[in-house]
C-alpha atoms as a PDB file:
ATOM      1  CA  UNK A   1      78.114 -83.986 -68.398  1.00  0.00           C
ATOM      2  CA  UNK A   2      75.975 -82.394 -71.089  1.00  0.00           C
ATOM      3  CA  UNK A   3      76.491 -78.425 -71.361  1.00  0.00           C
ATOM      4  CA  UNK A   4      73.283 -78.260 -73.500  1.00  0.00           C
ATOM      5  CA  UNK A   5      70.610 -80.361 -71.573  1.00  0.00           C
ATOM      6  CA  UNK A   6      68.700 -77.391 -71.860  1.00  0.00           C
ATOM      7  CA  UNK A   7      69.559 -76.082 -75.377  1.00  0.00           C
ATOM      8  CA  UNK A   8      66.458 -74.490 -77.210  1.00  0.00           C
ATOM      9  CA  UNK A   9      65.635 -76.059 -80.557  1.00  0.00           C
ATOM     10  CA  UNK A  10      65.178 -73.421 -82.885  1.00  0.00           C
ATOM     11  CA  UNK A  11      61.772 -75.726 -84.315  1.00  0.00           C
ATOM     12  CA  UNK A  12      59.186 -75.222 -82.518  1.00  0.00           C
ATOM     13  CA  UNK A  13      57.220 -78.122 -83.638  1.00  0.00           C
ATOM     14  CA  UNK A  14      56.655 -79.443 -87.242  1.00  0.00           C
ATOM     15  CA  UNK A  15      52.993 -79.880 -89.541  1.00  0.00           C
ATOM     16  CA  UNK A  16      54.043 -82.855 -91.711  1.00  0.00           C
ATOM     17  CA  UNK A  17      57.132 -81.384 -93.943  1.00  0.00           C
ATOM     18  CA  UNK A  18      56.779 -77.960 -92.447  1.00  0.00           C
ATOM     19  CA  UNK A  19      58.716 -76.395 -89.350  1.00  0.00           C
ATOM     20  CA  UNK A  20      57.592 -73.852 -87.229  1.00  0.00           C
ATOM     21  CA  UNK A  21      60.383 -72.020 -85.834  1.00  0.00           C
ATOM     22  CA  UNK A  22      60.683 -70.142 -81.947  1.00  0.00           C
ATOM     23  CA  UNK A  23      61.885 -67.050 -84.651  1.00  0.00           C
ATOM     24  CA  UNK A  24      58.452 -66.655 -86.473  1.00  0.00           C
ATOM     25  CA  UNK A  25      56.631 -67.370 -83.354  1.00  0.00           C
ATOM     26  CA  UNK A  26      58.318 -64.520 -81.250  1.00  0.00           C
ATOM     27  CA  UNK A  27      58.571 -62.181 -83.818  1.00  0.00           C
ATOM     28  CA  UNK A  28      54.531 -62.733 -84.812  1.00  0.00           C
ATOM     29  CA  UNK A  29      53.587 -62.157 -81.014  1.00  0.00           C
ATOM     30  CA  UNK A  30      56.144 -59.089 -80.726  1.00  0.00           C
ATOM     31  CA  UNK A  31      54.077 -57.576 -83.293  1.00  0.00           C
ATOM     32  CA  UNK A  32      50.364 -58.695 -82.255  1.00  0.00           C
ATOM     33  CA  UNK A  33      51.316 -56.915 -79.143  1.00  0.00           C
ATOM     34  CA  UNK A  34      52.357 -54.093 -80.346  1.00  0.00           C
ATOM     35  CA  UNK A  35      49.400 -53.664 -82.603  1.00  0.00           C
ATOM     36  CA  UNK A  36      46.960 -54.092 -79.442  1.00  0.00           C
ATOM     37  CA  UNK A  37      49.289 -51.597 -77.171  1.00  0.00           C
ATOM     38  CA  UNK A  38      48.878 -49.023 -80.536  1.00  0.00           C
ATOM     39  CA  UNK A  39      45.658 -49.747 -80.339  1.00  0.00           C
ATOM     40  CA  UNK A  40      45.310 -48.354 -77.244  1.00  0.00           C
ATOM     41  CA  UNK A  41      47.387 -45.489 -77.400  1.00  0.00           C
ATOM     42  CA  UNK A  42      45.235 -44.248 -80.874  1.00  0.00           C
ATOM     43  CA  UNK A  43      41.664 -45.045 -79.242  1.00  0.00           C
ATOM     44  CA  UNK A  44      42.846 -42.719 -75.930  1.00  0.00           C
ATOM     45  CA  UNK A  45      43.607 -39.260 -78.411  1.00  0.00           C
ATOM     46  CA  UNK A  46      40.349 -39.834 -80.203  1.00  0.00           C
ATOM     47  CA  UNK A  47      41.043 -42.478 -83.285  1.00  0.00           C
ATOM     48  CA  UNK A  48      38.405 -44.886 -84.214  1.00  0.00           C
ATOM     49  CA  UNK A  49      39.559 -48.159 -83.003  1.00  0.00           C
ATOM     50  CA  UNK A  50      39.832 -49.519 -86.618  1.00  0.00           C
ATOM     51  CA  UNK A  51      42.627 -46.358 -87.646  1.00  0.00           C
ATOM     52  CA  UNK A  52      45.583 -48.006 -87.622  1.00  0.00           C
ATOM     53  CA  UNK A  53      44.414 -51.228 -88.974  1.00  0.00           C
ATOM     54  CA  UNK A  54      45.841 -50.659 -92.503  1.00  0.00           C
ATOM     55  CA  UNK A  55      49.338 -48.486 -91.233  1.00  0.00           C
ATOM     56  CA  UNK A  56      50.400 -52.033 -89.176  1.00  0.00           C
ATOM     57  CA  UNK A  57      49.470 -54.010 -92.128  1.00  0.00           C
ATOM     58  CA  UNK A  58      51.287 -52.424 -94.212  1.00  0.00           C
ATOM     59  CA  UNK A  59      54.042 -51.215 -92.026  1.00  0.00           C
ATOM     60  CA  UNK A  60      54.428 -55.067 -91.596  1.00  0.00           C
ATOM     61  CA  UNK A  61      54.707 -56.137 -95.011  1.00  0.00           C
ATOM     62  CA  UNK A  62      56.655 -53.471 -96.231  1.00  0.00           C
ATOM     63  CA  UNK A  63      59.132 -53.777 -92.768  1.00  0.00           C
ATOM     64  CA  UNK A  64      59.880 -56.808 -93.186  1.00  0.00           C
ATOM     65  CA  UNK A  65      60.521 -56.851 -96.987  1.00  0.00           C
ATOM     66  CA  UNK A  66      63.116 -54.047 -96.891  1.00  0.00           C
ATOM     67  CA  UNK A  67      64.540 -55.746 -93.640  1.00  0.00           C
ATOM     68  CA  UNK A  68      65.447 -58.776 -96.098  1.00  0.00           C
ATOM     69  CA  UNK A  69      66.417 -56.580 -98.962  1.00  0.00           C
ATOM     70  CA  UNK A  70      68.837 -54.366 -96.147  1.00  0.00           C
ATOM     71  CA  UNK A  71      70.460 -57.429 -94.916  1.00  0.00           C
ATOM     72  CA  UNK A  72      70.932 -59.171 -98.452  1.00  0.00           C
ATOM     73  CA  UNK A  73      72.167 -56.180 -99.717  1.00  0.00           C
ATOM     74  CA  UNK A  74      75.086 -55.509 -97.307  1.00  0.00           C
ATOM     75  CA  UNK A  75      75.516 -59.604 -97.717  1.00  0.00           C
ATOM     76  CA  UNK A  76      75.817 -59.367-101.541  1.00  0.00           C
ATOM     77  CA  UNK A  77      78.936 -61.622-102.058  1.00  0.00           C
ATOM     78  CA  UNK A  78      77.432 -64.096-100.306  1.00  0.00           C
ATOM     79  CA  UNK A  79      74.014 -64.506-101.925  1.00  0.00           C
ATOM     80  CA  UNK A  80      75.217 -63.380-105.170  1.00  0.00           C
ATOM     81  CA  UNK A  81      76.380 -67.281-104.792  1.00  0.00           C
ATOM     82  CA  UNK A  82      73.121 -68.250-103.391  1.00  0.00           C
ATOM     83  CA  UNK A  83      70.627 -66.429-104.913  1.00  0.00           C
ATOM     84  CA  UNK A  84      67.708 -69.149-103.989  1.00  0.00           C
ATOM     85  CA  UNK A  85      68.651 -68.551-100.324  1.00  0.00           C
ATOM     86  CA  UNK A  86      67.223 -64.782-100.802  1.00  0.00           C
ATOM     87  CA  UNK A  87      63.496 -64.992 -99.935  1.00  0.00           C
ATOM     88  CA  UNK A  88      64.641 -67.449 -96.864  1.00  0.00           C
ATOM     89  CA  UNK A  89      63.699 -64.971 -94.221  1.00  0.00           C
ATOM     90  CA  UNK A  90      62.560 -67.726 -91.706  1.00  0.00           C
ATOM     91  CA  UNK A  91      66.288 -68.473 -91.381  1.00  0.00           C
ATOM     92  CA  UNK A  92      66.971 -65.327 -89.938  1.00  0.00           C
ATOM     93  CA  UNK A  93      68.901 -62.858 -91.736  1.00  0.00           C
ATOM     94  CA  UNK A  94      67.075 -59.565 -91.017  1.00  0.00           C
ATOM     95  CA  UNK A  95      67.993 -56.163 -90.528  1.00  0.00           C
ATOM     96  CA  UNK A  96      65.649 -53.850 -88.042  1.00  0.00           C
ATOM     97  CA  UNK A  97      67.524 -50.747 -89.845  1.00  0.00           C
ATOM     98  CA  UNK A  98      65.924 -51.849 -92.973  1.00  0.00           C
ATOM     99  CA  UNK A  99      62.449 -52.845 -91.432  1.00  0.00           C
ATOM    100  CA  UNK A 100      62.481 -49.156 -89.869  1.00  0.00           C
ATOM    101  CA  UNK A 101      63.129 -47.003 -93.478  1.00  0.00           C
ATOM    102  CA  UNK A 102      60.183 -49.760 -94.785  1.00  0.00           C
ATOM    103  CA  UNK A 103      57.775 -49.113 -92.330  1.00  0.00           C
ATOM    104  CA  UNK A 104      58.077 -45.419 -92.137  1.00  0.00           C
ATOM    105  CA  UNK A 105      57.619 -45.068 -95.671  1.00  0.00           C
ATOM    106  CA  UNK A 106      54.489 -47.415 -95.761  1.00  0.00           C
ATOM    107  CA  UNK A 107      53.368 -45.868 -92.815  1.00  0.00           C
ATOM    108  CA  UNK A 108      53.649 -42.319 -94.702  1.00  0.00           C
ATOM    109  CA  UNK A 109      51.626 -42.913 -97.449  1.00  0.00           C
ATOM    110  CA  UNK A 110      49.120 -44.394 -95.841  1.00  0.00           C
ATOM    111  CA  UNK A 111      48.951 -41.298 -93.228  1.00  0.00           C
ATOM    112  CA  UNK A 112      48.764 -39.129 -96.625  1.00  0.00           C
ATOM    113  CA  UNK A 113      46.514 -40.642 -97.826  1.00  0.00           C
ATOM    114  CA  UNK A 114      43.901 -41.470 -94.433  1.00  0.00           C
ATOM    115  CA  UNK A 115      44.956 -37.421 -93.876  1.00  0.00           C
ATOM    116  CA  UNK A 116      46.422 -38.214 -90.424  1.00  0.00           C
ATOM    117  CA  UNK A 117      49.337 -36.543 -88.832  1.00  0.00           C
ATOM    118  CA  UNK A 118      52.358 -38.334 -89.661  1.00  0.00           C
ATOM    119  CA  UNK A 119      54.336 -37.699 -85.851  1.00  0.00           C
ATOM    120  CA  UNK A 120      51.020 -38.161 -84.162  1.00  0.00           C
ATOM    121  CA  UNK A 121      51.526 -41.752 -85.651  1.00  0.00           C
ATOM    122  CA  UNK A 122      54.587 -41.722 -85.158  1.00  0.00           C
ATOM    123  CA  UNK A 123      54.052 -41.228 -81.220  1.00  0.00           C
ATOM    124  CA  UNK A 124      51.698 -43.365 -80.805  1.00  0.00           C
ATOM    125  CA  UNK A 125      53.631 -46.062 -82.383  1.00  0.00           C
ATOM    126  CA  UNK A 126      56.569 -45.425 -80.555  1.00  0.00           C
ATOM    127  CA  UNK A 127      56.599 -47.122 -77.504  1.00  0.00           C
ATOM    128  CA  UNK A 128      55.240 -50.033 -79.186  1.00  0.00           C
ATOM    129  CA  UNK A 129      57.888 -50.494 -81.645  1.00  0.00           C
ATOM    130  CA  UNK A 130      60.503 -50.783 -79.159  1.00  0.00           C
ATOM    131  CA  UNK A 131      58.946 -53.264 -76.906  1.00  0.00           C
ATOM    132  CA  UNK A 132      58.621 -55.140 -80.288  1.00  0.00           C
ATOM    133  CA  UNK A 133      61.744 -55.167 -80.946  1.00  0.00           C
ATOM    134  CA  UNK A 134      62.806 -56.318 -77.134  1.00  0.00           C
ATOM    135  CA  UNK A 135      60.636 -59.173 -77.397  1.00  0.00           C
ATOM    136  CA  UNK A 136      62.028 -59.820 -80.866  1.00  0.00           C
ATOM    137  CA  UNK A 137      65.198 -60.125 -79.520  1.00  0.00           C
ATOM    138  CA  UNK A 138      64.591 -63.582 -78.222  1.00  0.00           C
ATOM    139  CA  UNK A 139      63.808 -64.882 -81.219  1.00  0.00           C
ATOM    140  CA  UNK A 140      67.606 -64.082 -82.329  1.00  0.00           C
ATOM    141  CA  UNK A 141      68.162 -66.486 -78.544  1.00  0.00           C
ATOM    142  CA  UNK A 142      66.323 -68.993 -79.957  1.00  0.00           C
ATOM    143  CA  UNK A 143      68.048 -69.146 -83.216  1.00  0.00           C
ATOM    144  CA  UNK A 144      71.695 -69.352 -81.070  1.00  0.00           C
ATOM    145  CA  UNK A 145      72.098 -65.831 -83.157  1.00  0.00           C
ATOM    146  CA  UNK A 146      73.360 -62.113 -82.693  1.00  0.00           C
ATOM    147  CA  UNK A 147      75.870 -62.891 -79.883  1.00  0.00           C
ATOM    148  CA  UNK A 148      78.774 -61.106 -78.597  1.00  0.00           C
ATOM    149  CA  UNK A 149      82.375 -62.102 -78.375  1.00  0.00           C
ATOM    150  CA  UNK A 150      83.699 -64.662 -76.444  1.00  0.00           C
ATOM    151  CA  UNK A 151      82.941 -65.041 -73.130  1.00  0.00           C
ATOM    152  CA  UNK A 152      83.620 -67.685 -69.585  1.00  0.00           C
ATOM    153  CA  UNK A 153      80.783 -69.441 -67.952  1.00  0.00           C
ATOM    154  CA  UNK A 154      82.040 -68.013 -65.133  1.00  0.00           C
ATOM    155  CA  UNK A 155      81.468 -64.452 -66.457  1.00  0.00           C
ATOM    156  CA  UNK A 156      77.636 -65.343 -67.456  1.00  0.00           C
ATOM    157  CA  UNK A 157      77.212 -66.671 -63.693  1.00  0.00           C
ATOM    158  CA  UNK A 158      78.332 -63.409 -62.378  1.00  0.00           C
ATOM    159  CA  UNK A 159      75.549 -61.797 -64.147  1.00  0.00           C
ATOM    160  CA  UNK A 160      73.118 -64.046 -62.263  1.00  0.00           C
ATOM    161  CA  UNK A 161      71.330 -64.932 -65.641  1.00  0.00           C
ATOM    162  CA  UNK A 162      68.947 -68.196 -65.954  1.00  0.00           C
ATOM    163  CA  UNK A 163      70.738 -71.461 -66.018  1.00  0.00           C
ATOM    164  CA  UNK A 164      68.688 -71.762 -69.681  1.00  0.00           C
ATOM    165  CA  UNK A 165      70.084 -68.473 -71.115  1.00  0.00           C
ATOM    166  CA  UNK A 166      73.698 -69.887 -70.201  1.00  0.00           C
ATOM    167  CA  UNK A 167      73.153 -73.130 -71.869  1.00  0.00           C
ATOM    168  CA  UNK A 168      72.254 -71.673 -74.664  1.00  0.00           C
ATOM    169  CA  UNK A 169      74.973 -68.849 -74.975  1.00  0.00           C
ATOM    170  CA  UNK A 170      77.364 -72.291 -75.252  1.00  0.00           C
ATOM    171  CA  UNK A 171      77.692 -72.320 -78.895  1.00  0.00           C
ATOM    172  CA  UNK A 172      79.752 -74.441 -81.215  1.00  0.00           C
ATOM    173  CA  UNK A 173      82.224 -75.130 -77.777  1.00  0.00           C
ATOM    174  CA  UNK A 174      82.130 -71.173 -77.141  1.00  0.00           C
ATOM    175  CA  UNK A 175      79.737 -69.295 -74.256  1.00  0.00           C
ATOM    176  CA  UNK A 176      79.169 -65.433 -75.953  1.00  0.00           C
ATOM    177  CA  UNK A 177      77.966 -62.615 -74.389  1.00  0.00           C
ATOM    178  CA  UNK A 178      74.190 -62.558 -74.832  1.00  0.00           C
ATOM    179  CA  UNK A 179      73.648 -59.343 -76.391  1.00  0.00           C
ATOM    180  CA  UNK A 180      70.400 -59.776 -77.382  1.00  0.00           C
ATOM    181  CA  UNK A 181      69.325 -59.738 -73.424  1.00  0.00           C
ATOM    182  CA  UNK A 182      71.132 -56.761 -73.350  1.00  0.00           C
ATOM    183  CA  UNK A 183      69.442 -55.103 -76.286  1.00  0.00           C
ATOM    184  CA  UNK A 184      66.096 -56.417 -75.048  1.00  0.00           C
ATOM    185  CA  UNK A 185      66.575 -54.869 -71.720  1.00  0.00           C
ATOM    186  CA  UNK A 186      67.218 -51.663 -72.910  1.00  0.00           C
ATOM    187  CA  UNK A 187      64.269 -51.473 -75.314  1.00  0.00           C
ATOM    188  CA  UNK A 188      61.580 -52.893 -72.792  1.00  0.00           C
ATOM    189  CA  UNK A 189      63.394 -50.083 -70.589  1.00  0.00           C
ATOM    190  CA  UNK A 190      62.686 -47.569 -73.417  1.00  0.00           C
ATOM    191  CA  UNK A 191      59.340 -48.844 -73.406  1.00  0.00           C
ATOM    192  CA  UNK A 192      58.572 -47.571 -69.808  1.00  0.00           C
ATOM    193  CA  UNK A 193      60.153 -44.309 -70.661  1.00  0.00           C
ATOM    194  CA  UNK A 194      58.846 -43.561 -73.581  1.00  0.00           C
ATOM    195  CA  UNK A 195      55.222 -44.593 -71.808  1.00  0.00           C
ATOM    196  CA  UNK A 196      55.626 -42.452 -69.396  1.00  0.00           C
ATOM    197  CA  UNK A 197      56.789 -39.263 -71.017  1.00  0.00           C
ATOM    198  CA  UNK A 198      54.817 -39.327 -74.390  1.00  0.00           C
ATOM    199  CA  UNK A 199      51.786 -37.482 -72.309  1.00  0.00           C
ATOM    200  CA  UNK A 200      53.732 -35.066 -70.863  1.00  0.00           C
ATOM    201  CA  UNK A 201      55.887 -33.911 -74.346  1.00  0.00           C
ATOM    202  CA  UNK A 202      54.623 -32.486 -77.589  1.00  0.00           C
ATOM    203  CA  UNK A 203      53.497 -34.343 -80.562  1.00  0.00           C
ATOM    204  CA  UNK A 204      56.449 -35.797 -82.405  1.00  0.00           C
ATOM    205  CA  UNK A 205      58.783 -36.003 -79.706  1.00  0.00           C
ATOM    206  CA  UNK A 206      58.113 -39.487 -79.075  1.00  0.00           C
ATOM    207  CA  UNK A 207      58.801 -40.669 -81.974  1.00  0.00           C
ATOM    208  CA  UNK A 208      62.085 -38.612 -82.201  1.00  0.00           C
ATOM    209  CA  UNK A 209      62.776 -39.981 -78.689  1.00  0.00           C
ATOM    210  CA  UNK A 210      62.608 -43.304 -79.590  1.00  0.00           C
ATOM    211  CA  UNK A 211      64.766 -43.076 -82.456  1.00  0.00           C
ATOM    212  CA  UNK A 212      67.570 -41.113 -80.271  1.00  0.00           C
ATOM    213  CA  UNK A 213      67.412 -44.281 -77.197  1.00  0.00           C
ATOM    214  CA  UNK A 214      66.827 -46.992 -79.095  1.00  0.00           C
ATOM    215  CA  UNK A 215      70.135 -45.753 -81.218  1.00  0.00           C
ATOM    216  CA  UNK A 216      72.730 -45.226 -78.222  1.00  0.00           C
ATOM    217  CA  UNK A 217      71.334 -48.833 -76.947  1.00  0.00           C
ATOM    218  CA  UNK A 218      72.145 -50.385 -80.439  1.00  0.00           C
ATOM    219  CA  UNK A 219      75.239 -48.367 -81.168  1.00  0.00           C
ATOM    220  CA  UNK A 220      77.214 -49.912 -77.649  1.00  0.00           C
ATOM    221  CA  UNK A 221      75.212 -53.284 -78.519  1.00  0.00           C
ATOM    222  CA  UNK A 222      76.467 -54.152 -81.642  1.00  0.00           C
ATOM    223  CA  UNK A 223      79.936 -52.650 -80.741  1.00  0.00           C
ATOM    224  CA  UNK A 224      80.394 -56.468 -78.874  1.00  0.00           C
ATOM    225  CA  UNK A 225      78.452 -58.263 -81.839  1.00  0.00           C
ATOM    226  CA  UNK A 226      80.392 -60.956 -84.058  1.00  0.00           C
ATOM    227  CA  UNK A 227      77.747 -60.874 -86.962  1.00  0.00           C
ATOM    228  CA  UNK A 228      77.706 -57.210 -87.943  1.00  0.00           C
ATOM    229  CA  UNK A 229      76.895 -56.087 -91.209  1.00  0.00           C
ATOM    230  CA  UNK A 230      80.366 -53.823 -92.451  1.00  0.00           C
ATOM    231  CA  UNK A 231      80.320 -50.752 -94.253  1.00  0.00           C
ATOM    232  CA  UNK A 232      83.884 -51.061 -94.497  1.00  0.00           C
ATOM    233  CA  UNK A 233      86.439 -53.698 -92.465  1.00  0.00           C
ATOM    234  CA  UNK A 234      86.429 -51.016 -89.698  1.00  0.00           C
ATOM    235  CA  UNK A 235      82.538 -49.239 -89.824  1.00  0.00           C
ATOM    236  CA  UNK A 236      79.849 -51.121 -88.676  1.00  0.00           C
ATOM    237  CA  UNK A 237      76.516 -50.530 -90.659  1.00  0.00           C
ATOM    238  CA  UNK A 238      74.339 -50.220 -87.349  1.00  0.00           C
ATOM    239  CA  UNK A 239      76.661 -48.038 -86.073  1.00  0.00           C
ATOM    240  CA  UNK A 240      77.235 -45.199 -88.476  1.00  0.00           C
ATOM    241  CA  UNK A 241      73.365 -45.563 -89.375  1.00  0.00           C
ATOM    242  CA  UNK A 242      72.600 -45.158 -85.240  1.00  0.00           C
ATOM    243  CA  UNK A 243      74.778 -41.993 -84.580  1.00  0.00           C
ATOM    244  CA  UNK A 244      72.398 -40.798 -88.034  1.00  0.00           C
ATOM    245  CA  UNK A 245      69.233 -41.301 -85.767  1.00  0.00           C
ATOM    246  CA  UNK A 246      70.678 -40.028 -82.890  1.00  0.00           C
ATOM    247  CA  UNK A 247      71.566 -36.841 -84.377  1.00  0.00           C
ATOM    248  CA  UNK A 248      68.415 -36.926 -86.896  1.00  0.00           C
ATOM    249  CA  UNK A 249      66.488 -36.962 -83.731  1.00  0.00           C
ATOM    250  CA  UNK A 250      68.042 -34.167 -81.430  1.00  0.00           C
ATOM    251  CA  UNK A 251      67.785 -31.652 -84.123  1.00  0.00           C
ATOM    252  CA  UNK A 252      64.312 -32.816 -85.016  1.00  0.00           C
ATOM    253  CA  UNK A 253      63.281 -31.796 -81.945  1.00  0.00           C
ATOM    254  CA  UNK A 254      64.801 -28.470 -81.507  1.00  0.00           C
ATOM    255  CA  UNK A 255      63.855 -27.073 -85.074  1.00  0.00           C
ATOM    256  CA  UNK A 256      60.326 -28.103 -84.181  1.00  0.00           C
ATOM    257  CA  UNK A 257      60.358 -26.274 -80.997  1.00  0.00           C
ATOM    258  CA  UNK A 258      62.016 -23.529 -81.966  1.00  0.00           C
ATOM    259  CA  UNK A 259      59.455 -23.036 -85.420  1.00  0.00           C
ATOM    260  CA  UNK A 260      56.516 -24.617 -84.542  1.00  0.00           C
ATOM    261  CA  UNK A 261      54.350 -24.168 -81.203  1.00  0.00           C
ATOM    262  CA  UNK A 262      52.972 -28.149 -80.986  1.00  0.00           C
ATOM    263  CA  UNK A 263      50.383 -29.632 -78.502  1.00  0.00           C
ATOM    264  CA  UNK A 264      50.906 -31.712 -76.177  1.00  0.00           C
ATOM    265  CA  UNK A 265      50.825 -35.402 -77.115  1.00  0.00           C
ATOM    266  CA  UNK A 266      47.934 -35.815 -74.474  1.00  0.00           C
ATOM    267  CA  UNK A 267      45.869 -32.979 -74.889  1.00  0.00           C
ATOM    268  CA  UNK A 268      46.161 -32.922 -78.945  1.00  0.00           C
ATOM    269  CA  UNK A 269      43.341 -35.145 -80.431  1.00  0.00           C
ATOM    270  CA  UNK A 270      43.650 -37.030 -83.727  1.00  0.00           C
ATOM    271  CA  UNK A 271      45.336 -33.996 -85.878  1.00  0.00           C
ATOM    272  CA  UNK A 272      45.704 -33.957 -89.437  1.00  0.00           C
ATOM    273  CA  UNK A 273      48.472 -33.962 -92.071  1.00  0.00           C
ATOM    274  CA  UNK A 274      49.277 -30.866 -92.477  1.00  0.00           C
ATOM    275  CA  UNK A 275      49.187 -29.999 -88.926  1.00  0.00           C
END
């Protein structure tokens, strides 16, 4: 019997000598989606329609460069040795830590400089991030990437998953726990939350809300991961960086409410800079 009849090629299909992979597919739809979905969110508190055109393009480019430059760095040894292997970012090798810090600061300077409210942006974003970064999580399934430890077929049954996510948590004669479902789960969860709150909670605590869930669901996440990036031999990068948020977050939004009376997120209207 074959265990991988229905093991997912990570091509997608080929053009002559080049390969489209499931990765870049997933990963460009996670992000048309969220544009459209942030699109909606700005138009609804008064934006023009064409606002956030240039944050997302930038946010983009500038997310996904530091996300390679993240990862690399806290892989030096190895691409120290394989320095043409650097700029091969459709092989995976991405870190959504670094893709945040790069896409905040883009997304900064270009609210400095269109005069636009920085955690207005920031909540309307929000939601959208996260459910980009559930649905990015399958393109780490399709790459047979960012598993767990060990697991039984027997175990992945009892979770009543799809015959095709077992097959392909069989990996080099090993199932693993399929921790990118779990992660996705609890971002497109976070994505319903964060929905249904934003218009009931004051500008910036969306964003700040974000940060603090999306956090505790990576810190317990990447606790069962085999691929972490290390700090040391005993700290996990993701992890120590995820209590950060969490913490960055919670007293975010207690100085702010304690200093600063805020709309709320519904009732506010595009708001500038400085406000």
């Amino acid at each position: 019997m074959q265990i991988t009849l229905n093991y997912i090629d990570p091509t997608a299909f080929t053009i002559g000598p080049l390969e489209i992979q499931w990765y870049g597919i997933i990963i460009g739809l996670a992000i048309l989606l969220s544009y459209f979905i942030a699109q909606i969110s700005a138009q609804r508190v008064g934006f023009h329609k064409d606002a956030l055109i240039d944050i997302i393009f930038w946010s983009a480019i500038s997310g996904f460069i530091s996300a390679r430059i993240y990862f690399v760095i806290f892989q030096w040894p190895y691409y120290v040795q394989n320095p043409i292997e650097i700029p091969m970012i459709w092989q995976g090798g991405i870190a959504i830590h670094g893709g945040l810090i790069g896409g905040f600061i883009a997304s900064a300077f270009i609210c400095k400089q269109r005069n636009y409210n920085l955690f207005q942006i920031g909540d309307v974003f929000a939601p959208s991030i996260i459910l980009a970064q559930g649905i990015g999580r399958w393109g780490n399934f399709a790459n047979h990437e960012a598993h767990g430890g060990a697991v039984t077929k027997t175990f992945l049954e009892n979770l009543h998953l799809p015959n095709f996510i077992i097959h392909n948590m069989y990996i080099d004669g090993h199932y693993y726990h399929p921790t990118f479902l779990y992660e996705s789960i609890w971002d497109v969860s976070g994505f319903v939350i964060l929905i249904f709150l934003r218009k009931h909670i004051k500008i910036g605590e969306t964003f700040f809300l974000y940060l603090i869930w999306y956090s505790i669901g990576r810190f317990f996440v990447e606790g069962l991961r085999t691929d972490s990036l290390m700090l040391t031999s005993d700290i996990r990068v993701a992890q120590l960086i995820s209590i950060i948020l969490i913490i960055i977050g919670i007293v975010a939004i207690i100085i702010r409410r304690k200093k600063r009376k805020l709309p709320i997120y519904k009732n506010s209207g595009p708001l500038s800079w400085k406000n």
